[in-house]
Protein backbone atom coordinates (compact mmCIF):
# COMPACT_ATOMS: atom_id res chain seq x y z
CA UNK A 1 34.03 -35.48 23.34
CA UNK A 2 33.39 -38.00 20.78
CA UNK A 3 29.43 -37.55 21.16
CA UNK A 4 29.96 -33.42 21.09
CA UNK A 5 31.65 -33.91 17.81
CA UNK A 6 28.56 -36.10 16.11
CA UNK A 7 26.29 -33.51 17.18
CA UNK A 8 28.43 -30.53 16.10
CA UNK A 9 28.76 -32.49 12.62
CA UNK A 10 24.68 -32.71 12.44
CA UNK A 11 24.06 -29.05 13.35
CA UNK A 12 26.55 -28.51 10.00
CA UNK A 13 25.02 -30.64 8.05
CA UNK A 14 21.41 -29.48 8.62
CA UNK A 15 22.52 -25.65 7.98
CA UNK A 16 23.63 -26.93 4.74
CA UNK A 17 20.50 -28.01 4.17
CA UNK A 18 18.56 -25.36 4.86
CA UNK A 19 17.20 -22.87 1.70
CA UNK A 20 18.96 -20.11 1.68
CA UNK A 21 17.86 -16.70 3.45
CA UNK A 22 18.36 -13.49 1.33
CA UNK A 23 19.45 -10.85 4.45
CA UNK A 24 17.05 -7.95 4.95
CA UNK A 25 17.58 -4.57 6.35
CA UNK A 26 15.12 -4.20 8.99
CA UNK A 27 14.13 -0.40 9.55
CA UNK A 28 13.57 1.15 12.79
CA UNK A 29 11.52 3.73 13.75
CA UNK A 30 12.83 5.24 17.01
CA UNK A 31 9.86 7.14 17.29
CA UNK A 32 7.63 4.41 18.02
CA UNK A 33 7.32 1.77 20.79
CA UNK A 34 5.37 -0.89 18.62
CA UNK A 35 5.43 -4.55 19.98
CA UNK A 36 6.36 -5.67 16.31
CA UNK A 37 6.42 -9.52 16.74
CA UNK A 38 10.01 -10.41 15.41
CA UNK A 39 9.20 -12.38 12.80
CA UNK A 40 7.01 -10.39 10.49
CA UNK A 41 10.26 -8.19 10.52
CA UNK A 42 13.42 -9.74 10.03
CA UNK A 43 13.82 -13.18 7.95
CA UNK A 44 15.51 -16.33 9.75
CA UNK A 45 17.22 -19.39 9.21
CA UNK A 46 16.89 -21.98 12.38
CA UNK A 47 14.90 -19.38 14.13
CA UNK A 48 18.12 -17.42 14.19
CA UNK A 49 17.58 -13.76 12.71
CA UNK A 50 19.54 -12.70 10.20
CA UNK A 51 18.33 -9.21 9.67
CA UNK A 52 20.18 -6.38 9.76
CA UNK A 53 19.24 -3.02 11.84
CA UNK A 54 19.15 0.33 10.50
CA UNK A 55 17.65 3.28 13.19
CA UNK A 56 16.03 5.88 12.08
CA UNK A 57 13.51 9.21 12.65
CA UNK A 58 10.53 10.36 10.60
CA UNK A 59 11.08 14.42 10.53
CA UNK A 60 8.31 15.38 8.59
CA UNK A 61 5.55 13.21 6.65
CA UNK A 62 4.33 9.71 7.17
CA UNK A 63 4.51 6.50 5.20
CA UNK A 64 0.83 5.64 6.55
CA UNK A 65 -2.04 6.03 5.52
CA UNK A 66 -3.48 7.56 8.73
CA UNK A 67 -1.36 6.94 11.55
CA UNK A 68 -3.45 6.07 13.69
CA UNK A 69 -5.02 2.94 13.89
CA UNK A 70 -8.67 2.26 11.74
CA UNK A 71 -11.28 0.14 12.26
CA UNK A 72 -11.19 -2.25 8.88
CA UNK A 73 -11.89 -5.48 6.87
CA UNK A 74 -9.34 -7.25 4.72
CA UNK A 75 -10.73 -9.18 1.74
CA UNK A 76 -8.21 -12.31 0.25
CA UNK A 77 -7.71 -12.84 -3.39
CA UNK A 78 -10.19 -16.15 -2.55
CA UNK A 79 -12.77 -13.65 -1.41
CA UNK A 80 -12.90 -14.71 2.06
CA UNK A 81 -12.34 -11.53 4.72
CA UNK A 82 -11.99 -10.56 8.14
CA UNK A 83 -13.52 -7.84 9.94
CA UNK A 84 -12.77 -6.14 12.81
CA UNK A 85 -9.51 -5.36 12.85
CA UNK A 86 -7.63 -2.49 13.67
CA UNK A 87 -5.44 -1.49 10.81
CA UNK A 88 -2.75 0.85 9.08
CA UNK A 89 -1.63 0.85 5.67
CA UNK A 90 2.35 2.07 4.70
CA UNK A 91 1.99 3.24 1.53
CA UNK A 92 5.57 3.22 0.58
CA UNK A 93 6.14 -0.88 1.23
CA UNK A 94 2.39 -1.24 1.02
CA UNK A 95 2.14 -3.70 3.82
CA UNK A 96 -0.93 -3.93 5.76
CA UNK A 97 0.00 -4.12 9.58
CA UNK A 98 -2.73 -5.27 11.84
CA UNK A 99 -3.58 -5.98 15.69
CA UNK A 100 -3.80 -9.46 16.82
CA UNK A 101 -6.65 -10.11 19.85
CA UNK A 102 -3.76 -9.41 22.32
CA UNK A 103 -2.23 -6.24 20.92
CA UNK A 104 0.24 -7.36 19.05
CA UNK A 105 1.33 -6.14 16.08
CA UNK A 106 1.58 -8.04 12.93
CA UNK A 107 2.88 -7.46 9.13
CA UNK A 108 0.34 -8.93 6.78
CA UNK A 109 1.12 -11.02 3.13
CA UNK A 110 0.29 -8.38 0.90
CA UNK A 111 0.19 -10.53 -2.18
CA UNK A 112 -2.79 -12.26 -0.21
CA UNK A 113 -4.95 -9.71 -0.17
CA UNK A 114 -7.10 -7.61 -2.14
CA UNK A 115 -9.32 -5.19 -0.58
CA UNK A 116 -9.22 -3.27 2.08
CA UNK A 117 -12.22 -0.98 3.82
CA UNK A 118 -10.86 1.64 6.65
CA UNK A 119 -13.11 3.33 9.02
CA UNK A 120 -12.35 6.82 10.01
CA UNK A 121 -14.97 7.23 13.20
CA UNK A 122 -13.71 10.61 13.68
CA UNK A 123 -14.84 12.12 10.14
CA UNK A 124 -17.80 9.74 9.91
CA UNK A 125 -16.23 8.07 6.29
CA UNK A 126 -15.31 5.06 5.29
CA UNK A 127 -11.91 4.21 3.00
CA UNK A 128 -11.97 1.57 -0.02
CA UNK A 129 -8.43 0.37 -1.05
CA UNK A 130 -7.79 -1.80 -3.66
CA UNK A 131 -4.64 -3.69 -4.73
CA UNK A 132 -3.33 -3.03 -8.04
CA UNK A 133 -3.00 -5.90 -9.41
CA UNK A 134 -6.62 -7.78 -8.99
CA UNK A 135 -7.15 -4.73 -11.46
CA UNK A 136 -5.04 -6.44 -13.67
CA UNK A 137 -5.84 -9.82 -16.26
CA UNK A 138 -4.10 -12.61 -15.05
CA UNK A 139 -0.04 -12.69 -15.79
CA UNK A 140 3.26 -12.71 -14.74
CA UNK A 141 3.63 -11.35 -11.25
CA UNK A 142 4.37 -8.14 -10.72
CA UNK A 143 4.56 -4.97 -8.12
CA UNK A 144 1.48 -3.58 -7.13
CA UNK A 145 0.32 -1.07 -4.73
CA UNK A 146 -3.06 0.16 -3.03
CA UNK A 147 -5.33 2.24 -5.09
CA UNK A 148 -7.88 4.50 -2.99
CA UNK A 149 -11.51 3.73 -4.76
CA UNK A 150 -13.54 6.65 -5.96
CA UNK A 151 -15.74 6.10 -8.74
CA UNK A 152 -17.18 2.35 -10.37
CA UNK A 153 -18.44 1.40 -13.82
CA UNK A 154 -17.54 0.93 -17.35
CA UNK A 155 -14.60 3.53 -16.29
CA UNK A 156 -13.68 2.88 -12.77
CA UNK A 157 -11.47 5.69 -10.82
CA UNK A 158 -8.91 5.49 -8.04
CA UNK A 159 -6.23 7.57 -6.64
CA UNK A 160 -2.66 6.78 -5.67
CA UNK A 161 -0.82 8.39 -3.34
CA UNK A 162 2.76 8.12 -3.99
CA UNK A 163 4.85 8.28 -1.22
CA UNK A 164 8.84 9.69 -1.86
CA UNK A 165 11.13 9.08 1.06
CA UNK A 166 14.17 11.49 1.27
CA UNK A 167 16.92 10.30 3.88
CA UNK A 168 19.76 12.21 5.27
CA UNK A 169 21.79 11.42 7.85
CA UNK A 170 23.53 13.54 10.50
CA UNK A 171 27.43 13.68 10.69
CA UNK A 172 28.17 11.41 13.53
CA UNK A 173 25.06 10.31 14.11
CA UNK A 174 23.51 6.26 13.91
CA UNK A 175 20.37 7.68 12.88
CA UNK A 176 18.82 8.48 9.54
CA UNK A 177 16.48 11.36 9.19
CA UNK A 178 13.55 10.87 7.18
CA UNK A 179 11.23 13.16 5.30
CA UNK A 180 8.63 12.18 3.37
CA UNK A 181 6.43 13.64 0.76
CA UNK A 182 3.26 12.99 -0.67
CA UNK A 183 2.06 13.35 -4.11
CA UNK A 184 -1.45 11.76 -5.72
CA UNK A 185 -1.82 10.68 -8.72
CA UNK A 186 -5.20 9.65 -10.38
CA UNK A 187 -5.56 6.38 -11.97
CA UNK A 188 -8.59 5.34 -14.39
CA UNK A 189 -9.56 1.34 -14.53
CA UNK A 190 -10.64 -0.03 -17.94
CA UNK A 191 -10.36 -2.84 -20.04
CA UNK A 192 -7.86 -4.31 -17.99
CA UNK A 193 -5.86 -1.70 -18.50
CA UNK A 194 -4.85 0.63 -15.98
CA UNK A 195 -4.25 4.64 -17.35
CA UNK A 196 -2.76 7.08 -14.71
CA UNK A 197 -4.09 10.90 -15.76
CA UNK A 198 -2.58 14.23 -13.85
CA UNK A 199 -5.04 16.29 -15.07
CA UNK A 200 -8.36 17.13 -15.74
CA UNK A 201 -7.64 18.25 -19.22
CA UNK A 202 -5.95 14.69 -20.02
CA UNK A 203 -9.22 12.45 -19.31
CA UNK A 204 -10.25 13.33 -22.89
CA UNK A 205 -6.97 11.64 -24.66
CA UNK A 206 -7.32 8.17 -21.88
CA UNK A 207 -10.87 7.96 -23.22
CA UNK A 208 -10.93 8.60 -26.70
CA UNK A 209 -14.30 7.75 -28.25
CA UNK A 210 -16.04 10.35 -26.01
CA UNK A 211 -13.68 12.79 -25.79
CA UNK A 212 -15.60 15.45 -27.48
CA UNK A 213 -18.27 14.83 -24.85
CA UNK A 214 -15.48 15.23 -21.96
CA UNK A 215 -14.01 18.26 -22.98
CA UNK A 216 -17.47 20.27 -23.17
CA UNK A 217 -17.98 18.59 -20.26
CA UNK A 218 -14.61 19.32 -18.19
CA UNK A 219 -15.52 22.86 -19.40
CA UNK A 220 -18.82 23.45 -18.20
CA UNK A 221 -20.07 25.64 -15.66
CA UNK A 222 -21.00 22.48 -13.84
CA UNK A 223 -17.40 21.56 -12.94
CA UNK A 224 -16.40 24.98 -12.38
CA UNK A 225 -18.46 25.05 -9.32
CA UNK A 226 -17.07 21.72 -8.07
CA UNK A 227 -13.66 22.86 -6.29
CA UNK A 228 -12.50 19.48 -4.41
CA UNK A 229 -10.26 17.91 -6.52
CA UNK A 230 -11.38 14.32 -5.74
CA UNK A 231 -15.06 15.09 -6.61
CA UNK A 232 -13.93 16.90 -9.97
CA UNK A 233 -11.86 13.92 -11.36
CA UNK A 234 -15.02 11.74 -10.10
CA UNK A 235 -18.11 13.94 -11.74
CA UNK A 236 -15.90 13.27 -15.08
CA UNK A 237 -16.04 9.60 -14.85
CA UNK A 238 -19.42 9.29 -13.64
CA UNK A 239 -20.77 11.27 -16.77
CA UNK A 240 -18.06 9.14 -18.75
CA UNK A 241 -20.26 6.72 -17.81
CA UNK A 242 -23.22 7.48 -18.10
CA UNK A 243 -22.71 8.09 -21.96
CA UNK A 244 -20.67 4.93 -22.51
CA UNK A 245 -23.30 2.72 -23.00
């Protein structure tokens, strides 16, 4: 008894000692059967999870990029990579989840990385993400999120997709319904500064000292006959640049 005390008294004294575990929510898509190893998900103290469950079903939308998985390379903030990897990106936590050699799913350290290249086979195209903040001069540390790369140079373009998660849940039910909706947003790299634009018609004002030049240009019969969105705010840029010499 004696002996079953001392132990009992060490076990206390070494929870003590432990740092202290903020409790996270861990979210649960019922929809899926993914062999999420249990520690990328939930946060523990002694091996002991502490996380909290909360179920729930995707209705309409996705927080991925693509949902199924891409062929990829992940480039570190040290510049070292890996390639060959199967990949998804969610775009609203903006973690990186990734196959192991067995199958197993992982959650990567986002503030790790900072690149990532996607493969889509099926449409013969490759995907260039970059995380926000390697955009961004050295600082405090802050939020950042993956930017889809369109156009390099004195101006550099990306595009964001924002993801907006609406959540309702049933009367009586354990189960939260999600929907989620999509919205992009363009974002134009320069000077260390990054300057989000909606529209066309507002590259002019983020690039003042041409923005004579960009207006003609945004006008021209030239970008009238350009109708993909992505390739519009991209012509602009590229003649951006090649003025801003």
């Amino acid at each position: 008894m004696l002996h079953l005390l001392k132990i009992l008294a060490v076990l206390c004294m070494l929870v003590v000692l432990l740092p202290q575990a903020v409790q996270a929510q861990v979210r649960v898509n019922i929809q899926q059967d993914n062999n999420i190893r249990a520690g990328s998900i939930s946060q523990s103290v002694g091996g002991v999870p502490l996380a909290t469950t909360d179920f729930f079903e995707i209705v309409e939308g996705s927080p991925f990029f693509r949902d199924q998985w891409l062929s990829g390379m992940v480039v570190m903030k040290n510049e070292s990579n890996f390639k060959n990897l199967s990949l998804k990106v969610d775009l609203v936590t903006n973690n990186v989840h990734y196959l192991d050699q067995f199958g197993v799913e992982f959650i990567a350290q986002t503030q790790q990385l900072k690149e990532l290249v996607l493969e889509d086979t099926v449409a013969a195209t490759n995907f260039r993400f970059v995380y926000s903040t390697s955009l961004l001069p050295e600082g405090p540390a802050q939020k950042g999120s993956w930017l889809l790369w369109l156009v390099s140079g004195k101006a550099s373009l990306y595009k964001k997709l924002i993801k907006t998660v609406y959540e309702q849940r049933k009367y009586g039910s354990a189960t939260l319904e999600q929907r989620i909706e999509t919205k992009e947003q363009y974002i134009i790299s320069m000077d260390g500064k990054l300057i989000p634009v909606k529209k066309l018609r507002d590259i002019p004002a983020a690039l003042p000292l041409h923005a004579k030049e960009l207006t003609a240009f945004i006008q021209s019969d030239k970008m009238a006959a350009i109708k993909n969105t992505d390739d519009q705010f991209a012509g602009v840029i590229q003649f951006y640049n090649s003025i801003a010499k």
